[in-house]
PDB file of N, CA and C in Angstrom:
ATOM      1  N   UNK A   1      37.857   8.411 -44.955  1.00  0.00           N
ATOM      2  CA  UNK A   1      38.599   7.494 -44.110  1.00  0.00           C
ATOM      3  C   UNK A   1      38.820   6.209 -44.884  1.00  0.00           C
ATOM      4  N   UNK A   2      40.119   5.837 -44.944  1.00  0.00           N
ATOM      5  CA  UNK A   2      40.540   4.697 -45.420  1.00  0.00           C
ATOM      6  C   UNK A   2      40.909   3.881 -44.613  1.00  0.00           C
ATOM      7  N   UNK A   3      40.352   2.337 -44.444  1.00  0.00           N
ATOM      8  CA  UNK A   3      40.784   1.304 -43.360  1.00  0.00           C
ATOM      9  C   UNK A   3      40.308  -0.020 -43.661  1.00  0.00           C
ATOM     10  N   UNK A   4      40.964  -0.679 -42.470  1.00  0.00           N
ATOM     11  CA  UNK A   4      40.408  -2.146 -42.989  1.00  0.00           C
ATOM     12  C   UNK A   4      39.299  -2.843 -42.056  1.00  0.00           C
ATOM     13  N   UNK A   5      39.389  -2.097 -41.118  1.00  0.00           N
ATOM     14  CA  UNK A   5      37.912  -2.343 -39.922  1.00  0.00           C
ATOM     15  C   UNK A   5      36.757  -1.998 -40.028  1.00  0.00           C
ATOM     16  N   UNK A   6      35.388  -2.770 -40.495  1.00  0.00           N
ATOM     17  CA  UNK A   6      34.523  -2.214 -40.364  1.00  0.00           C
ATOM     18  C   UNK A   6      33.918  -1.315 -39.137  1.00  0.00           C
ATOM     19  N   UNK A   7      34.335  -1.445 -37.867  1.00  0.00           N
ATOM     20  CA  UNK A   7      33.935  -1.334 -36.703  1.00  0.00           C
ATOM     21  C   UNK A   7      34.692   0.205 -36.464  1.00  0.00           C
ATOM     22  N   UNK A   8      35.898  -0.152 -35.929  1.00  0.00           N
ATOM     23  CA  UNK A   8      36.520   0.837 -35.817  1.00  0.00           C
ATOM     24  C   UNK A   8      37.019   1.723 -36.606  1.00  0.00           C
ATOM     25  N   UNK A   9      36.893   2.135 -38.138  1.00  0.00           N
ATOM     26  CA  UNK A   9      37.365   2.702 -38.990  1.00  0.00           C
ATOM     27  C   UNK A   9      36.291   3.550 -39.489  1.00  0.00           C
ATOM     28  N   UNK A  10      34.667   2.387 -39.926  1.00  0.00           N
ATOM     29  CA  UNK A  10      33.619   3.157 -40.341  1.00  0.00           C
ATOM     30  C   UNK A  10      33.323   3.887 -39.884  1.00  0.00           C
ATOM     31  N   UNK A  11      33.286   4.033 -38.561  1.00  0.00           N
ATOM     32  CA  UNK A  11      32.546   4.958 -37.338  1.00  0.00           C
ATOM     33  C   UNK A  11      32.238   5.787 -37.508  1.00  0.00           C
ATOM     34  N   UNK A  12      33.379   6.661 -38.488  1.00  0.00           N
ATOM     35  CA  UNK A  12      33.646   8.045 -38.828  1.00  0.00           C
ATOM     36  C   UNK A  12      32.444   8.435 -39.904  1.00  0.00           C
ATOM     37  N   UNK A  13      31.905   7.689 -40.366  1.00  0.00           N
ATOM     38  CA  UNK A  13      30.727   7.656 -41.409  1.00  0.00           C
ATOM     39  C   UNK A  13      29.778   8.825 -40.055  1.00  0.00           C
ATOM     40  N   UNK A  14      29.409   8.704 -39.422  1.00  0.00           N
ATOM     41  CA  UNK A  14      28.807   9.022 -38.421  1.00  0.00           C
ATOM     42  C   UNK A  14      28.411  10.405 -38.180  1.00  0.00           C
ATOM     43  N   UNK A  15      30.316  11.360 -38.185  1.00  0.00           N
ATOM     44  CA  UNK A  15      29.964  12.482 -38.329  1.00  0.00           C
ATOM     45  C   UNK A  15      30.018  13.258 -39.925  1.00  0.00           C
ATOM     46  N   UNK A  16      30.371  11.966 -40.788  1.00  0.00           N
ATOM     47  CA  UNK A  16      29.926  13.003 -42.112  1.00  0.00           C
ATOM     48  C   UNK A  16      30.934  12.066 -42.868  1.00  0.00           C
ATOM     49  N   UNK A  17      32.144  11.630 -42.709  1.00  0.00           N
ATOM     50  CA  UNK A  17      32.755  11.744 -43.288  1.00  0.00           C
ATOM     51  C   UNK A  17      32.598  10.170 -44.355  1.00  0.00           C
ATOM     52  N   UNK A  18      33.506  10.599 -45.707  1.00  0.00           N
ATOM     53  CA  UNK A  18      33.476   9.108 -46.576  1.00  0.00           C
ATOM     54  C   UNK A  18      34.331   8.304 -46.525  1.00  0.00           C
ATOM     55  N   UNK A  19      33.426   6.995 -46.236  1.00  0.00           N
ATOM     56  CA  UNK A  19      34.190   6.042 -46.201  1.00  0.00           C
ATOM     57  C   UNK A  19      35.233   4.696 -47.359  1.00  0.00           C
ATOM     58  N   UNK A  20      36.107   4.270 -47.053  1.00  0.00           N
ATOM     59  CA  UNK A  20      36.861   2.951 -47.850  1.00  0.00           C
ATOM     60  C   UNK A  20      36.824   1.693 -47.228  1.00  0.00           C
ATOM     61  N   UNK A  21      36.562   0.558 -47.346  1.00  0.00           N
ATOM     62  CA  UNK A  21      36.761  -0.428 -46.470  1.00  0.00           C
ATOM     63  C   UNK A  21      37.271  -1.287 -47.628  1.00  0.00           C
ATOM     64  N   UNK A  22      39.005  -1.402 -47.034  1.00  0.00           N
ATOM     65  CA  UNK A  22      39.480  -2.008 -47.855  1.00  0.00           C
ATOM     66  C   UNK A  22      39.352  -3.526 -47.298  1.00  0.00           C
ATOM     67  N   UNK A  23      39.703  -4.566 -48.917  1.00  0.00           N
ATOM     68  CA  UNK A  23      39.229  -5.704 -48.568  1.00  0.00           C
ATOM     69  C   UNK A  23      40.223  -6.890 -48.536  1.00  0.00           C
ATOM     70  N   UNK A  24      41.629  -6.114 -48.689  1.00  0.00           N
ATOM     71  CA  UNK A  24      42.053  -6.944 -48.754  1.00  0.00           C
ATOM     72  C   UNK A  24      42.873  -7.020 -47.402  1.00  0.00           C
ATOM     73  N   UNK A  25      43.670  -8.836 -47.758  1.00  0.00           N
ATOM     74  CA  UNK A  25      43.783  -9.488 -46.502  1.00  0.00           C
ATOM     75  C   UNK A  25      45.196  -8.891 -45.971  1.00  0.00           C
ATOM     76  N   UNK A  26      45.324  -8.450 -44.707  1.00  0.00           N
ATOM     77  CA  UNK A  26      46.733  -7.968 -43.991  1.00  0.00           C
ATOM     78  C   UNK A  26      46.486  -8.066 -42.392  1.00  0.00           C
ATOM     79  N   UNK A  27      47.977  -7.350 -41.724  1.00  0.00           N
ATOM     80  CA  UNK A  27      47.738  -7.643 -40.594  1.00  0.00           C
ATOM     81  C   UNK A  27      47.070  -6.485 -39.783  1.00  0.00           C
ATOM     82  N   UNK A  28      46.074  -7.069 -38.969  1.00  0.00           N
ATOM     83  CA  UNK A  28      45.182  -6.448 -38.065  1.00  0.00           C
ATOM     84  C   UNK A  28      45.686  -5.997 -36.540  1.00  0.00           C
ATOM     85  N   UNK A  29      45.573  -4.897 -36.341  1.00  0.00           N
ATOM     86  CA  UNK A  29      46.129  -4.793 -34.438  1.00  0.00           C
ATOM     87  C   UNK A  29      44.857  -5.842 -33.865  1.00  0.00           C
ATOM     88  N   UNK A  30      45.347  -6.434 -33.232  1.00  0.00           N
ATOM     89  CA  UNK A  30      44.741  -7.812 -32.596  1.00  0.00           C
ATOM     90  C   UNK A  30      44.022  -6.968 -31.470  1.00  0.00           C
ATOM     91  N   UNK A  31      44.401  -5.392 -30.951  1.00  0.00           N
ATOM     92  CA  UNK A  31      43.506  -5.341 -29.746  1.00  0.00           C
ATOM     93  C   UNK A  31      42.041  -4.265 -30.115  1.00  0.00           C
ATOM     94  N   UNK A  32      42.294  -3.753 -31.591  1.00  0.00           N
ATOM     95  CA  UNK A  32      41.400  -3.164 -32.165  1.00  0.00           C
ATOM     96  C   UNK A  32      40.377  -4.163 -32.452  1.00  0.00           C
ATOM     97  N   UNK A  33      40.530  -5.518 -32.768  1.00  0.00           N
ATOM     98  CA  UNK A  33      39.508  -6.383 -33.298  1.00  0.00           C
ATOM     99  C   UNK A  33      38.610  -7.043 -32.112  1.00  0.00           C
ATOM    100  N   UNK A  34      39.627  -7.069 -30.661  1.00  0.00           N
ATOM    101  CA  UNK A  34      39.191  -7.411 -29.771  1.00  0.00           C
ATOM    102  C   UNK A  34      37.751  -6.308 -29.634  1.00  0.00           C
ATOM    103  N   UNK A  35      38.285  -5.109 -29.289  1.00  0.00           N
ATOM    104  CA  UNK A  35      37.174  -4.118 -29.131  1.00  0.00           C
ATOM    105  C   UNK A  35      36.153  -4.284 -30.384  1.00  0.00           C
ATOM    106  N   UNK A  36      36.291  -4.573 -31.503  1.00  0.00           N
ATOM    107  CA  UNK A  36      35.275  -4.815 -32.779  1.00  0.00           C
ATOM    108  C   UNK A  36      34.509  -5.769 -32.005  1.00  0.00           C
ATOM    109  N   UNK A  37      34.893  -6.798 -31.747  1.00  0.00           N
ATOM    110  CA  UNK A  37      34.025  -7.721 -31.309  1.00  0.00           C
ATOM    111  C   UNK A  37      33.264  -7.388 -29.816  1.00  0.00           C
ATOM    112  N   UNK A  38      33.778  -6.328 -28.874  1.00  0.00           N
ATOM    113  CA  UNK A  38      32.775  -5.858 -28.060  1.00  0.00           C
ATOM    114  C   UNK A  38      31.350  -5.013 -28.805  1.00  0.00           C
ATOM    115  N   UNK A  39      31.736  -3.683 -29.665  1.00  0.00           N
ATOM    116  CA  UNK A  39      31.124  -3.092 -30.036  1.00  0.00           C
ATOM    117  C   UNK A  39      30.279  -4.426 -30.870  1.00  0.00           C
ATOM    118  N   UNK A  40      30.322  -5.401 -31.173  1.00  0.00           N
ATOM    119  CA  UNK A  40      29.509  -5.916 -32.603  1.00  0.00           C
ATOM    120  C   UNK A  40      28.327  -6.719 -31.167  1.00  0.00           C
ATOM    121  N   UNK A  41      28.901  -6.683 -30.507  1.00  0.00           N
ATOM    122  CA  UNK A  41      27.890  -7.937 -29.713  1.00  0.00           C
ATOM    123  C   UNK A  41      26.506  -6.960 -28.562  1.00  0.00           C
ATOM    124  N   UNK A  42      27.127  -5.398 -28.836  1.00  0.00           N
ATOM    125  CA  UNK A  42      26.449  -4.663 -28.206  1.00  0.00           C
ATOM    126  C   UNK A  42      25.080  -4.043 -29.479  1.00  0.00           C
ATOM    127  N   UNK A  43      24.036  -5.179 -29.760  1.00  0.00           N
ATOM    128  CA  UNK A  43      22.928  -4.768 -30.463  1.00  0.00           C
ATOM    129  C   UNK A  43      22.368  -3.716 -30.456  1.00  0.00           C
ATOM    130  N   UNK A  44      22.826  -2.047 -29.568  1.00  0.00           N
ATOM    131  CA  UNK A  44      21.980  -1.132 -29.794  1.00  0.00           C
ATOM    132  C   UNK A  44      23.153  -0.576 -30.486  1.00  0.00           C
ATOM    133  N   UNK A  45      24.112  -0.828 -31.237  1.00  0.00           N
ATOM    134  CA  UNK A  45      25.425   0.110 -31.219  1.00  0.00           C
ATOM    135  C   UNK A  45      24.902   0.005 -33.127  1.00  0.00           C
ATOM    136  N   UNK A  46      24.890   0.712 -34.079  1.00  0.00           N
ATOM    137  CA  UNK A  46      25.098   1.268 -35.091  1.00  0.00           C
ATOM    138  C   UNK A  46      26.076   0.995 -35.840  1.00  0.00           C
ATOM    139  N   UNK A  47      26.810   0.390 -36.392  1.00  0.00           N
ATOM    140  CA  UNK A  47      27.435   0.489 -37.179  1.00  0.00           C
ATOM    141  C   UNK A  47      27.264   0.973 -38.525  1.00  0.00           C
ATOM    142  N   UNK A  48      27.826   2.356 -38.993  1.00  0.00           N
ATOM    143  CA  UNK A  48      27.546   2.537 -40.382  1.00  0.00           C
ATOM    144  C   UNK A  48      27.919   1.835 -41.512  1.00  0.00           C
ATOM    145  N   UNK A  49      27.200   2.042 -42.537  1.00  0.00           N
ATOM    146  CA  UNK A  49      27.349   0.807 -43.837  1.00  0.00           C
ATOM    147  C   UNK A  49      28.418   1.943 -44.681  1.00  0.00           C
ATOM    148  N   UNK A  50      29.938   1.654 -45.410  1.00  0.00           N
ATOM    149  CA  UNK A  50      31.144   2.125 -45.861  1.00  0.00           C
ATOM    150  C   UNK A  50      30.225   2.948 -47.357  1.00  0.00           C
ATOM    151  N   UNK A  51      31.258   3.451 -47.794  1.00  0.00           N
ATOM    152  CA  UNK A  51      30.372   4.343 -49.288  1.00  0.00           C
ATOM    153  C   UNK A  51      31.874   3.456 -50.208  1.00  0.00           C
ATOM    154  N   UNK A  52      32.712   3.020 -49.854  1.00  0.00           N
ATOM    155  CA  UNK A  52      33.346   2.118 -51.250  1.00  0.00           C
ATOM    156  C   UNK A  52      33.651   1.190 -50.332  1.00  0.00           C
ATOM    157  N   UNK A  53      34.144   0.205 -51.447  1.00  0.00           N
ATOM    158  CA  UNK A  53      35.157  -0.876 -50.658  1.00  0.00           C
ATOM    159  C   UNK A  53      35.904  -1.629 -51.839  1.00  0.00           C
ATOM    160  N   UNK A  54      37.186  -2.185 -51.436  1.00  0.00           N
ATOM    161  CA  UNK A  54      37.823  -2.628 -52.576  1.00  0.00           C
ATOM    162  C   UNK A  54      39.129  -3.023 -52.005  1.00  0.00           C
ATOM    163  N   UNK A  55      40.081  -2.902 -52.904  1.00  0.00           N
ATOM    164  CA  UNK A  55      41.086  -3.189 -52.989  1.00  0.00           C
ATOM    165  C   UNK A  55      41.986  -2.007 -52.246  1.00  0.00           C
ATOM    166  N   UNK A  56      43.061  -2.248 -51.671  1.00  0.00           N
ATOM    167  CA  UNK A  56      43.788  -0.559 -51.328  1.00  0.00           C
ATOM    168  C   UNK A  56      44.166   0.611 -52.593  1.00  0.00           C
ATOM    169  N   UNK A  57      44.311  -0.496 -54.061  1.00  0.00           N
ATOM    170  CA  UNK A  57      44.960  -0.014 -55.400  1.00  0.00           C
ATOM    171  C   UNK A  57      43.721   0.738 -55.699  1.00  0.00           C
ATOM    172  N   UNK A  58      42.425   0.642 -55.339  1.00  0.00           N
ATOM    173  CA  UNK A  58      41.217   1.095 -56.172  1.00  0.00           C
ATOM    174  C   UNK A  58      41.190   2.459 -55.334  1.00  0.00           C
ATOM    175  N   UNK A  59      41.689   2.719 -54.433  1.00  0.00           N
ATOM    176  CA  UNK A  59      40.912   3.828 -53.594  1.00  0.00           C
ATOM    177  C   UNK A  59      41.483   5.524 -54.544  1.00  0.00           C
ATOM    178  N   UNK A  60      42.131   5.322 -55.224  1.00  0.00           N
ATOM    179  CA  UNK A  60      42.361   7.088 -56.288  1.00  0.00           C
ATOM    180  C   UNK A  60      41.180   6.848 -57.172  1.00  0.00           C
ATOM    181  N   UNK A  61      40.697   6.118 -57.190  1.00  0.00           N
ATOM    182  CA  UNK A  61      39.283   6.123 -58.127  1.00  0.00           C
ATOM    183  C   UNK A  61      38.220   6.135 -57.532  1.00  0.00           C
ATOM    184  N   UNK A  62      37.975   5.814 -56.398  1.00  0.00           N
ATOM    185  CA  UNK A  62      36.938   6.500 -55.627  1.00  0.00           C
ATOM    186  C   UNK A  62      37.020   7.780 -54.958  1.00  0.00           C
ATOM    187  N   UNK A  63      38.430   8.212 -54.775  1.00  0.00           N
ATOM    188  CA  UNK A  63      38.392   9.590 -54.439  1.00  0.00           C
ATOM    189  C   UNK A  63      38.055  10.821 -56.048  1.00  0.00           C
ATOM    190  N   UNK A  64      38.538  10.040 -56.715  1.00  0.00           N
ATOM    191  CA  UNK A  64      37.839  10.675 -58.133  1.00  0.00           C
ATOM    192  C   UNK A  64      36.089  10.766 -58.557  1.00  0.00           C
ATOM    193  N   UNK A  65      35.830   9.709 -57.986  1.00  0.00           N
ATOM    194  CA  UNK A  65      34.213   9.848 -57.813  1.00  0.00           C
ATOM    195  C   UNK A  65      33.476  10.607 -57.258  1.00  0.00           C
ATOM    196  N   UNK A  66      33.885  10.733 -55.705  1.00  0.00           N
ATOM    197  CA  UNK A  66      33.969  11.837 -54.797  1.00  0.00           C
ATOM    198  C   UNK A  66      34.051  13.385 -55.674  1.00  0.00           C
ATOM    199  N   UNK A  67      35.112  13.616 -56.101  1.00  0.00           N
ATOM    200  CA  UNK A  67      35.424  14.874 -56.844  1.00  0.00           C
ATOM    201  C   UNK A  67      34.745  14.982 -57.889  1.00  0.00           C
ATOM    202  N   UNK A  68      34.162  14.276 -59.035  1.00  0.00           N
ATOM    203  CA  UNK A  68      33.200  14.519 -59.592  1.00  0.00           C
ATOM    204  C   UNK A  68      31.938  14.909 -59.310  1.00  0.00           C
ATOM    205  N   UNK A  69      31.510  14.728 -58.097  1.00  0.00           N
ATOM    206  CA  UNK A  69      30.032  15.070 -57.421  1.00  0.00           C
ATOM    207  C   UNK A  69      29.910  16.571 -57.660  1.00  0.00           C
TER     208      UNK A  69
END
């Protein structure tokens, strides 16, 4: 999964899958961030920690990393 939300994008870490959290700056759906900020304020909720993060240009080189495993 490639995205720019930690909240709503990582999630997917959850059932298996690898994550991108890209870092750079663009525009956000304003009602996805709203819900980020419910889920972040709810302390039993999990958020998984991303397996890359970078730039959007870097992500064919982490899928190459991936494929080397």
């Amino acid at each position: 999964m490639v995205g720019n939300d930690p909240v709503n994008d990582m999630i997917v870490a959850r059932i298996g899958m690898k994550t991108y959290l890209v870092t750079e700056e663009g525009k956000v759906n304003e009602t996805a961030i709203e819900l980020s900020k419910k889920i972040r304020s709810n302390k039993t909720f999990d958020i998984p920690k991303h397996d890359f993060e970078g730039p959007l240009t870097s992500v064919p080189q982490a899928v190459n990393a991936l494929l080397r495993k």
